[in-house]
N, C-alpha and C. Protein backbone atom coordinates (compact mmCIF):
# COMPACT_ATOMS: atom_id res chain seq x y z
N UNK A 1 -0.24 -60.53 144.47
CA UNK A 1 0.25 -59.84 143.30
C UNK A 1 0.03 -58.34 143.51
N UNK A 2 0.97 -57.61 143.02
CA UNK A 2 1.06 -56.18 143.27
C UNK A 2 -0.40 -55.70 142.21
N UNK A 3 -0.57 -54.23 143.07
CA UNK A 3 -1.70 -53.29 142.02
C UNK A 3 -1.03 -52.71 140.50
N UNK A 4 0.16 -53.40 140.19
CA UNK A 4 1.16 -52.79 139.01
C UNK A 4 1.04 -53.82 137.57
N UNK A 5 0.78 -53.27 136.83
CA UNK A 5 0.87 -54.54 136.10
C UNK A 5 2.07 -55.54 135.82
N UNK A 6 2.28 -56.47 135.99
CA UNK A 6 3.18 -57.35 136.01
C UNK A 6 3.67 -58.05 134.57
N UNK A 7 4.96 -57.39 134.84
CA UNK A 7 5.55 -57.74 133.27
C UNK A 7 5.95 -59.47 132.80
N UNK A 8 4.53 -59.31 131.17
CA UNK A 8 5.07 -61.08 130.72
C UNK A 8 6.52 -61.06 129.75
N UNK A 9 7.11 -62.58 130.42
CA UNK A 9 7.87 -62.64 129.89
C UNK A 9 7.77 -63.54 128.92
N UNK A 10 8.62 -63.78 127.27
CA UNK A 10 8.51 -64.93 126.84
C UNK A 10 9.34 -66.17 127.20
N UNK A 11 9.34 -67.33 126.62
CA UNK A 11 9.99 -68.68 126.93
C UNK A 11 11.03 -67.98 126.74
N UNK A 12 11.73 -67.30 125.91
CA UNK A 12 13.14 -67.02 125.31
C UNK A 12 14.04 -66.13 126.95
N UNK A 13 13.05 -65.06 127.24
CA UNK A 13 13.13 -64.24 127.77
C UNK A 13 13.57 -64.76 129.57
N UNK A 14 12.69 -65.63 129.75
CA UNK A 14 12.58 -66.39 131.06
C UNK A 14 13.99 -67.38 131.12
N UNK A 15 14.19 -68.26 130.28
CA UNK A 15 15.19 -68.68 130.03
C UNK A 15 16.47 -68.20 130.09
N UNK A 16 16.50 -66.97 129.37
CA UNK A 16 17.47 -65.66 129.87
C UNK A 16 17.75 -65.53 131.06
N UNK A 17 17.06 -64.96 131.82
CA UNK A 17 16.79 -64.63 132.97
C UNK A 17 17.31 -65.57 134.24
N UNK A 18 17.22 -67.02 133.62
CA UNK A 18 17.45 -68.13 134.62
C UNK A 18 18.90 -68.66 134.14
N UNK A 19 19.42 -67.51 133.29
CA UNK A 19 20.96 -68.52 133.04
C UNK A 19 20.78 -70.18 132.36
N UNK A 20 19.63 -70.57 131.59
CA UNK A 20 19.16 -71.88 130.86
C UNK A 20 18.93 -71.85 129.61
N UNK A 21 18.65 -73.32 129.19
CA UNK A 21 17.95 -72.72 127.62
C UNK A 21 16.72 -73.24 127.66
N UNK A 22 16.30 -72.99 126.18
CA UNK A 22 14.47 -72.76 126.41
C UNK A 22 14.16 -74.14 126.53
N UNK A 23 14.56 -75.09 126.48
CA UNK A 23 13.86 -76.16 126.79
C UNK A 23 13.90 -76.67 127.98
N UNK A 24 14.58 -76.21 128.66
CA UNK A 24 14.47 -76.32 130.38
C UNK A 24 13.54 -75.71 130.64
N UNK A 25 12.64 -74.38 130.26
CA UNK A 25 11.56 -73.52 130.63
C UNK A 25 10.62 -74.41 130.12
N UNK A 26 10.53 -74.35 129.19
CA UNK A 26 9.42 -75.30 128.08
C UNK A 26 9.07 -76.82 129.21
N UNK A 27 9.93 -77.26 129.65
CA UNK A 27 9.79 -78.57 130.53
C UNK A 27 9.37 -78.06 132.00
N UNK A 28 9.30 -77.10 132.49
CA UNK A 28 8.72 -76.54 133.87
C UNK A 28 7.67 -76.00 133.03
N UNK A 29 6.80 -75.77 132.09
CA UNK A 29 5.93 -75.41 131.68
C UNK A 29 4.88 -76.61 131.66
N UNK A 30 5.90 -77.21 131.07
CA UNK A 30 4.67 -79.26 131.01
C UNK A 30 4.71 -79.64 131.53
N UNK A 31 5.37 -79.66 132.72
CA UNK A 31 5.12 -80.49 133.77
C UNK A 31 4.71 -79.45 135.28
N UNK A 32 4.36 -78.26 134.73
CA UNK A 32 3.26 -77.68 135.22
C UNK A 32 4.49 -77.51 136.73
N UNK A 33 5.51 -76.71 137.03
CA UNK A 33 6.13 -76.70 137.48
C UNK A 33 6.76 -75.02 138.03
N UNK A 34 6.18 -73.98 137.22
CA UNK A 34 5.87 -72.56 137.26
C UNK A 34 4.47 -72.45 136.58
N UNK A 35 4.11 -71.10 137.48
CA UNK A 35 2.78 -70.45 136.65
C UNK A 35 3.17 -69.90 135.71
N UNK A 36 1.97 -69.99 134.62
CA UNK A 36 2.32 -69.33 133.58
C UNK A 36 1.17 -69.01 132.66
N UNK A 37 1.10 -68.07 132.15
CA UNK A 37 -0.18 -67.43 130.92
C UNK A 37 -0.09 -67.95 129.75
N UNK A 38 -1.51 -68.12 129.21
CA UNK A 38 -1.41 -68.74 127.39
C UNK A 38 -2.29 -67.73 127.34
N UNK A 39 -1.77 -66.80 126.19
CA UNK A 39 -1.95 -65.91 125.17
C UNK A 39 -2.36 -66.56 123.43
N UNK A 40 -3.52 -66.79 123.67
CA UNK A 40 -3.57 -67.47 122.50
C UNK A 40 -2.80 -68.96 122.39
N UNK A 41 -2.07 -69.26 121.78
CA UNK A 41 -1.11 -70.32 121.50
C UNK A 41 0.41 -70.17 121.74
N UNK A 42 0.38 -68.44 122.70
CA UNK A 42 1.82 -68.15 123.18
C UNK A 42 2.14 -68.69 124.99
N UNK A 43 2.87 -68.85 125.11
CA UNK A 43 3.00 -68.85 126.50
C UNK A 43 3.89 -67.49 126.61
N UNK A 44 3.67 -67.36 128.31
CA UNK A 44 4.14 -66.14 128.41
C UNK A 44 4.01 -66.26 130.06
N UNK A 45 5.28 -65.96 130.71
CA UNK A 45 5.82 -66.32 132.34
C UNK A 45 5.60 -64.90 132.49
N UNK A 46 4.88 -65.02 134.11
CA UNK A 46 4.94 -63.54 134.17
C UNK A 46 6.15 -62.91 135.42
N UNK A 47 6.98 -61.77 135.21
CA UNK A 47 8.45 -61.40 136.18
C UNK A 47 7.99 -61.75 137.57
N UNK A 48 6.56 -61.72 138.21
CA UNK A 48 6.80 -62.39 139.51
C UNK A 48 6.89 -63.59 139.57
N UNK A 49 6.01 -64.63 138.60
CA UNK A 49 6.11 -66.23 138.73
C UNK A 49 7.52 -66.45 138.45
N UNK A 50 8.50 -65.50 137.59
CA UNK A 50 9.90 -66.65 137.89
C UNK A 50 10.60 -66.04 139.15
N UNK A 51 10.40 -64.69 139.96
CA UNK A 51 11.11 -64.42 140.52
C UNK A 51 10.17 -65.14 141.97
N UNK A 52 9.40 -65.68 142.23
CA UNK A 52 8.89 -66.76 142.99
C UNK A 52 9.40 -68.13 142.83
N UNK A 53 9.65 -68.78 141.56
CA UNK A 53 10.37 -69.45 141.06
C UNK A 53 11.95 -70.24 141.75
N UNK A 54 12.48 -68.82 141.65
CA UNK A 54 14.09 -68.49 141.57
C UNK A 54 14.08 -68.59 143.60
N UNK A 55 12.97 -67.91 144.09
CA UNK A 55 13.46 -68.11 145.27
C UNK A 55 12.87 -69.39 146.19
N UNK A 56 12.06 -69.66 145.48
CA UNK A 56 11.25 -71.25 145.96
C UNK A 56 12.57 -72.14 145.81
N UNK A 57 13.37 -72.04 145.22
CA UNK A 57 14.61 -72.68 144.47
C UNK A 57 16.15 -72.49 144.49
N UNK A 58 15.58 -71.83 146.02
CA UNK A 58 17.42 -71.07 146.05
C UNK A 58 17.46 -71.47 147.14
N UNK A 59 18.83 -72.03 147.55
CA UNK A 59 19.59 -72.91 148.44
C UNK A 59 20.62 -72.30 149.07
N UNK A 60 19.78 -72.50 150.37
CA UNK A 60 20.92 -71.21 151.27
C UNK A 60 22.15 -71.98 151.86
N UNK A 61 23.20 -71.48 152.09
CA UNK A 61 24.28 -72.47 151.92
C UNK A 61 24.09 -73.41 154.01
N UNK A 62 24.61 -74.38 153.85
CA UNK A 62 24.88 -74.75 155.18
C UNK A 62 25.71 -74.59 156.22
N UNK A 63 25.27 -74.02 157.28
CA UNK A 63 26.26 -73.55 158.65
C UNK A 63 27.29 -74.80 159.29
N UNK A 64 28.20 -74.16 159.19
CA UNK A 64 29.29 -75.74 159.89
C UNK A 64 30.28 -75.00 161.08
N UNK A 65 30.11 -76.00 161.78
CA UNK A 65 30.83 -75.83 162.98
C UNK A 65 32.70 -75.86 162.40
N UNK A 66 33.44 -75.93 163.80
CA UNK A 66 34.66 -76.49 162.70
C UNK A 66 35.01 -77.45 162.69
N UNK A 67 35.97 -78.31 161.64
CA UNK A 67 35.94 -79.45 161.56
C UNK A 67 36.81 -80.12 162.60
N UNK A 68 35.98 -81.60 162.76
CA UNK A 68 37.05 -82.73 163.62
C UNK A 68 37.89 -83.34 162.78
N UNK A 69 39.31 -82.88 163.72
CA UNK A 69 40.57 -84.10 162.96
C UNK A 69 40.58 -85.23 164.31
N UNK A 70 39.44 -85.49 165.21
CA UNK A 70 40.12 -86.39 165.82
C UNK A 70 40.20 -87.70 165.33
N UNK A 71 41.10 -88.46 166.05
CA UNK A 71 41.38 -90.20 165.11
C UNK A 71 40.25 -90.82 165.46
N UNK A 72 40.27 -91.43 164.09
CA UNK A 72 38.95 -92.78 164.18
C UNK A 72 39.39 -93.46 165.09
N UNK A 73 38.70 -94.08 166.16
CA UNK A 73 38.76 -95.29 166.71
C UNK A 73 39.08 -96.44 166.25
């Protein structure tokens, strides 16, 4: 983690961020699936845990040769 303070985000906010809605965040929260801070009785994601998140989770596309038209046997 950087020497900067690292900006929290809320459920609403994170959700944003991921193109979802909050109960998709809320469910990587319970099933303990991102880090995340409790502020009292708030939760609160912090901008590096989703942007760790986002790239733990990003799918680089697959390299292909070119395709065979030869005939099935």
């Amino acid at each position: 983690m950087s020497n900067e303070l690292d900006c929290l985000l809320t459920v609403d906010e994170a959700a944003e961020r991921l193109g979802t809605g909050v109960r998709f965040v809320r469910r990587l929260v319970a099933e303990r699936r991102i880090a995340f801070v409790k502020v009292g009785r708030h939760v609160r994601i912090a901008d590096s845990a989703l942007t760790a998140y986002i790239e733990a989770h990003t799918v680089q596309p697959a390299r292909r040769g070119r395709p065979s038209y030869r005939r099935a046997a």
